[in-house]
C-alpha atoms as a PDB file:
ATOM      1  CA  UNK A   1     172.372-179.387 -80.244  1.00  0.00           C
ATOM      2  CA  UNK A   2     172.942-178.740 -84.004  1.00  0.00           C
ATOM      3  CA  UNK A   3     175.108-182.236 -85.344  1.00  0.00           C
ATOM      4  CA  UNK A   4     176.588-180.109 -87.930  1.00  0.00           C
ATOM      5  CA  UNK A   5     177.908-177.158 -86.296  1.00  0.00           C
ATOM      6  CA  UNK A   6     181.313-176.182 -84.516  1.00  0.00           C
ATOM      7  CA  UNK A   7     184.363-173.889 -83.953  1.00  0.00           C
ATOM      8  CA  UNK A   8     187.286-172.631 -86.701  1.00  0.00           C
ATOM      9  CA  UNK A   9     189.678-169.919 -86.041  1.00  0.00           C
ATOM     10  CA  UNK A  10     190.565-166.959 -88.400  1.00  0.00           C
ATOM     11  CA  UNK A  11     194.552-166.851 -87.632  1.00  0.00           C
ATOM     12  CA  UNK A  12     195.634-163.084 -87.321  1.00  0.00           C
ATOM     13  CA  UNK A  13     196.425-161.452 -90.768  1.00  0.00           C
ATOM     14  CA  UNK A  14     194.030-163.787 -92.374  1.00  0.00           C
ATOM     15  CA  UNK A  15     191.063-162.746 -93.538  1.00  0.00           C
ATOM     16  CA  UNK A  16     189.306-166.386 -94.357  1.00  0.00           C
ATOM     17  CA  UNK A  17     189.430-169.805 -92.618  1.00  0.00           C
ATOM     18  CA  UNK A  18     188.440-173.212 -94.419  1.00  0.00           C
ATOM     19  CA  UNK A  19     186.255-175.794 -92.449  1.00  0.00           C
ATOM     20  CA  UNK A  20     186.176-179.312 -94.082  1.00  0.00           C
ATOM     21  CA  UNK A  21     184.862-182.487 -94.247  1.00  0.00           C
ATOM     22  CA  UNK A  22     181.456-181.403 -93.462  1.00  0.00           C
ATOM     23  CA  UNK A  23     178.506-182.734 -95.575  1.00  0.00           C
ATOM     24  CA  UNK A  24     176.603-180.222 -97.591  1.00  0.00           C
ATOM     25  CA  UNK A  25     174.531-180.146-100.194  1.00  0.00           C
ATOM     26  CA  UNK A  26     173.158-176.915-102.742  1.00  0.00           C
ATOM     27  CA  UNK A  27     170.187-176.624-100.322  1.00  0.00           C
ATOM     28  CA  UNK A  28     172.445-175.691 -97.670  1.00  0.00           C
ATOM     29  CA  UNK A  29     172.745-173.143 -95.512  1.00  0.00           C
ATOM     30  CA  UNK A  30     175.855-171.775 -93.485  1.00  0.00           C
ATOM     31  CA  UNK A  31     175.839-169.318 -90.859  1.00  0.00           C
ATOM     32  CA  UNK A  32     178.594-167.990 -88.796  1.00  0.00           C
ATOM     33  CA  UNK A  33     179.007-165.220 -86.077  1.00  0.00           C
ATOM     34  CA  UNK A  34     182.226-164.416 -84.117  1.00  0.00           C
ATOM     35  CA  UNK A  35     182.868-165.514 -81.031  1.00  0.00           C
ATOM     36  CA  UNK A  36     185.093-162.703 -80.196  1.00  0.00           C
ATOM     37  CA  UNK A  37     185.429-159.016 -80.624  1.00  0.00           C
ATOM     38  CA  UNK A  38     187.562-157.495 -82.487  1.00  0.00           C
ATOM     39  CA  UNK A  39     186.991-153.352 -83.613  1.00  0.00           C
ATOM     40  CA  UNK A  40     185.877-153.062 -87.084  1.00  0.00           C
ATOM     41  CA  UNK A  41     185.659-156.937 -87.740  1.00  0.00           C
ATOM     42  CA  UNK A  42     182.884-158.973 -88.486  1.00  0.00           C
ATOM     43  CA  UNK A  43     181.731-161.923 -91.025  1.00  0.00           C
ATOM     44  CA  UNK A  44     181.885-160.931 -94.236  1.00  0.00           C
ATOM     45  CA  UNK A  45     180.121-164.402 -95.867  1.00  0.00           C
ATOM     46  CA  UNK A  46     180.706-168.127 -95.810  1.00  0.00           C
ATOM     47  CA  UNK A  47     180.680-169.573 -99.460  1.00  0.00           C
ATOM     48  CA  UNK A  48     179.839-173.645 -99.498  1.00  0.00           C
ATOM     49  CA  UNK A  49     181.584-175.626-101.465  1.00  0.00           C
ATOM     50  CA  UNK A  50     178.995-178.896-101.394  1.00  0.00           C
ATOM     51  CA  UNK A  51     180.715-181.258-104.350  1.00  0.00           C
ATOM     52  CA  UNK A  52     184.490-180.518-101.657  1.00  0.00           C
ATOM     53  CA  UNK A  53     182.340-180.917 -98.506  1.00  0.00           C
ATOM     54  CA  UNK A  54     183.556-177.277 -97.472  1.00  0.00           C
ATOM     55  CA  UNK A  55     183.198-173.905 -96.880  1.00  0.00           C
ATOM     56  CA  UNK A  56     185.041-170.631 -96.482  1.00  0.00           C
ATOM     57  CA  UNK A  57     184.230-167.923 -93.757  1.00  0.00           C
ATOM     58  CA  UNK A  58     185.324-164.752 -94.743  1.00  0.00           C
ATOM     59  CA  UNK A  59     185.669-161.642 -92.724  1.00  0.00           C
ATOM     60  CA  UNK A  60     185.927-158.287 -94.216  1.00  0.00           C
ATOM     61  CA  UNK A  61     189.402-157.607 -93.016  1.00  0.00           C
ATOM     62  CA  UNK A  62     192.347-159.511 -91.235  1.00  0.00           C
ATOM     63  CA  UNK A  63     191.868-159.664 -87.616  1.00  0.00           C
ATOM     64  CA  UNK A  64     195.575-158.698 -85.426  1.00  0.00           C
ATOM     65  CA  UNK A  65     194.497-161.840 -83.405  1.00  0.00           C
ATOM     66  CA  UNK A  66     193.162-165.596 -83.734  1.00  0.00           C
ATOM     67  CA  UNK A  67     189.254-165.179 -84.019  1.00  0.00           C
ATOM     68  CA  UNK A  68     187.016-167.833 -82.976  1.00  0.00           C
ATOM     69  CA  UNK A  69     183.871-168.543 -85.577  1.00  0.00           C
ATOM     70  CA  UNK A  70     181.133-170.271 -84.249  1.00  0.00           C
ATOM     71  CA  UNK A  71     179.007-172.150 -86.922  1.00  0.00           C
ATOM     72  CA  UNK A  72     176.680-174.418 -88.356  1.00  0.00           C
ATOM     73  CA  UNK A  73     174.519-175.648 -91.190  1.00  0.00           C
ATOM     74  CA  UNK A  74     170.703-175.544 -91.781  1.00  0.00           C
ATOM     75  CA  UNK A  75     169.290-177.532 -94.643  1.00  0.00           C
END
């Protein structure tokens, strides 16, 4: 089990979804995959954010529903 990984949710006619409070640093590496499937959807990029202990998951479009992102960090 990865002890920095988790679940966030992309709300519907959102297109990113911030996850805090999780320690990175500029060696870091975040990867996330949907948990869900929605047509035409997928994971854009996730850009850290080490000196807010952060990072943003962006899809390429707004999803019509709540997505669930799987994710975690690899230093």
């Amino acid at each position: 089990m990865f002890s920095r990984g988790g679940k966030a949710a992309v709300k519907a006619g959102f297109a990113t979804v911030v996850v805090q409070n999780v320690a990175l640093t500029s060696a870091s590496l975040v990867l996330a995959t949907l948990q869900q499937v929605q047509a035409g959807v997928y994971v854009a990029g996730v850009v850290p954010s080490p000196a807010n202990s952060r990072f943003t998951i962006r899809l390429n479009q707004a999803p019509t529903v709540n997505l669930k992102v799987a994710w975690f960090v690899v230093n």
